[in-house]
C-alpha atoms as a PDB file:
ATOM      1  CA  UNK A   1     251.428 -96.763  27.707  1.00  0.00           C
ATOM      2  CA  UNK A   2     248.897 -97.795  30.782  1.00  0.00           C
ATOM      3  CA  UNK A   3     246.600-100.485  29.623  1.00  0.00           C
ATOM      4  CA  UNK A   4     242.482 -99.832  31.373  1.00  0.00           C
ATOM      5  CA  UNK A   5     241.764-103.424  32.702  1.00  0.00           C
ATOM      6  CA  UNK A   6     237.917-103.916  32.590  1.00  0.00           C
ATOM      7  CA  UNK A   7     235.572-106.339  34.403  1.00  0.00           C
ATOM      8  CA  UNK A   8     232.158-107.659  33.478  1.00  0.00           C
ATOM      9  CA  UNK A   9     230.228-109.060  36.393  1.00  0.00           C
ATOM     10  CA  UNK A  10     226.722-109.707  37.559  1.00  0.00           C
ATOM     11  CA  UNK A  11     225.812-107.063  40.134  1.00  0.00           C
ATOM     12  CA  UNK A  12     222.471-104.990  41.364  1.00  0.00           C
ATOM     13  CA  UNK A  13     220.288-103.428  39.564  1.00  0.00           C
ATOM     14  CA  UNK A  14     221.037 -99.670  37.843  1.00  0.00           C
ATOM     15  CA  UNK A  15     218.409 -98.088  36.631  1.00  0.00           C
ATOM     16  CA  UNK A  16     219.442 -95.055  37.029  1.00  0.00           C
ATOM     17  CA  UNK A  17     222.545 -95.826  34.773  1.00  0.00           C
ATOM     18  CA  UNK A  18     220.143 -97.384  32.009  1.00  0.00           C
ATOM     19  CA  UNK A  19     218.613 -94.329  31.894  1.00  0.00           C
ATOM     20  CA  UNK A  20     221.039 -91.926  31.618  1.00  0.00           C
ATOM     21  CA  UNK A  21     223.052 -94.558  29.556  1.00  0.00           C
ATOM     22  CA  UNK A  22     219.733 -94.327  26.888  1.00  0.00           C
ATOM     23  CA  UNK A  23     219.759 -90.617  26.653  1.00  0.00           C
ATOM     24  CA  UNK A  24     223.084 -90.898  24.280  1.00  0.00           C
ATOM     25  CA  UNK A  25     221.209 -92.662  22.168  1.00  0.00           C
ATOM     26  CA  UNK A  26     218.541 -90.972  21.060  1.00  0.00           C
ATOM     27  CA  UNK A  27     217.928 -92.403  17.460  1.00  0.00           C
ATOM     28  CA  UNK A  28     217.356 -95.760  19.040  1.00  0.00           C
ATOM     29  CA  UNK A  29     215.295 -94.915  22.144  1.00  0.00           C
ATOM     30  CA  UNK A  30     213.340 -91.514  20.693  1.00  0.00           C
ATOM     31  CA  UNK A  31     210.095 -92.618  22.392  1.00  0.00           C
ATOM     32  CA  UNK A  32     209.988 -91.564  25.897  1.00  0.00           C
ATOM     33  CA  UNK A  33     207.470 -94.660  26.425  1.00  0.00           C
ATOM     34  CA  UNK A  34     209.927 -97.301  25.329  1.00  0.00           C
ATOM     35  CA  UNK A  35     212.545 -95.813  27.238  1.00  0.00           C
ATOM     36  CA  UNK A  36     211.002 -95.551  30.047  1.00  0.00           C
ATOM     37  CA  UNK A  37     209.746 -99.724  29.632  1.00  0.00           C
ATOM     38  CA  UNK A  38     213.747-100.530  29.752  1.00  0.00           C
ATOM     39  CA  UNK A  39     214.219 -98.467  32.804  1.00  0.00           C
ATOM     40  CA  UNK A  40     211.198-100.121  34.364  1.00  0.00           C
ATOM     41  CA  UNK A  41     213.076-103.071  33.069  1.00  0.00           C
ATOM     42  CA  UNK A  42     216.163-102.189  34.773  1.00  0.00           C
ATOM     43  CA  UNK A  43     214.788-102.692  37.904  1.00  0.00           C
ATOM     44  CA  UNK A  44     214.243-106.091  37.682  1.00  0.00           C
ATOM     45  CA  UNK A  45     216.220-108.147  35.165  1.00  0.00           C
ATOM     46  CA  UNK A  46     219.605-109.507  35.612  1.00  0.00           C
ATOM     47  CA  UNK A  47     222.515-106.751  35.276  1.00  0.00           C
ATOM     48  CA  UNK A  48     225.419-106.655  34.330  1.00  0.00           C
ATOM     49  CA  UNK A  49     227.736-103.950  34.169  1.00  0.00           C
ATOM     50  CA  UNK A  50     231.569-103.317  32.582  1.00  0.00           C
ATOM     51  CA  UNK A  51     233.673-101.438  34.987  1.00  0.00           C
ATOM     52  CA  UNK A  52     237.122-100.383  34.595  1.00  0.00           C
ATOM     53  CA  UNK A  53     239.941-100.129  37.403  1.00  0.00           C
ATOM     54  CA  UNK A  54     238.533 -97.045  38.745  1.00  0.00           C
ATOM     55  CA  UNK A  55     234.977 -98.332  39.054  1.00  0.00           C
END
């Protein structure tokens, strides 16, 4: 059995990962106004994102 190894670190900004990240969740993020507030958000505010071995 291969174990995933996965990394958290601070990196640039993805908005464009936010977003498509949001669309599975439609029950949370049904408004297409406050969606689009946390991909303005994205933009700006500290990131951090979870990659595994393979990026």
């Amino acid at each position: 059995m291969t174990q995933t190894r996965w990394s958290a670190v601070r990196d640039d900004q993805v908005p464009e990962d936010v977003d498509r990240l949001l669309l599975t969740v439609p029950e949370w993020f049904g408004r297409p106004e406050s969606k689009a507030e946390y991909v303005d958000d994205a933009r700006t505010m500290e990131t951090w994102t979870v990659r595994d071995d393979a990026g």
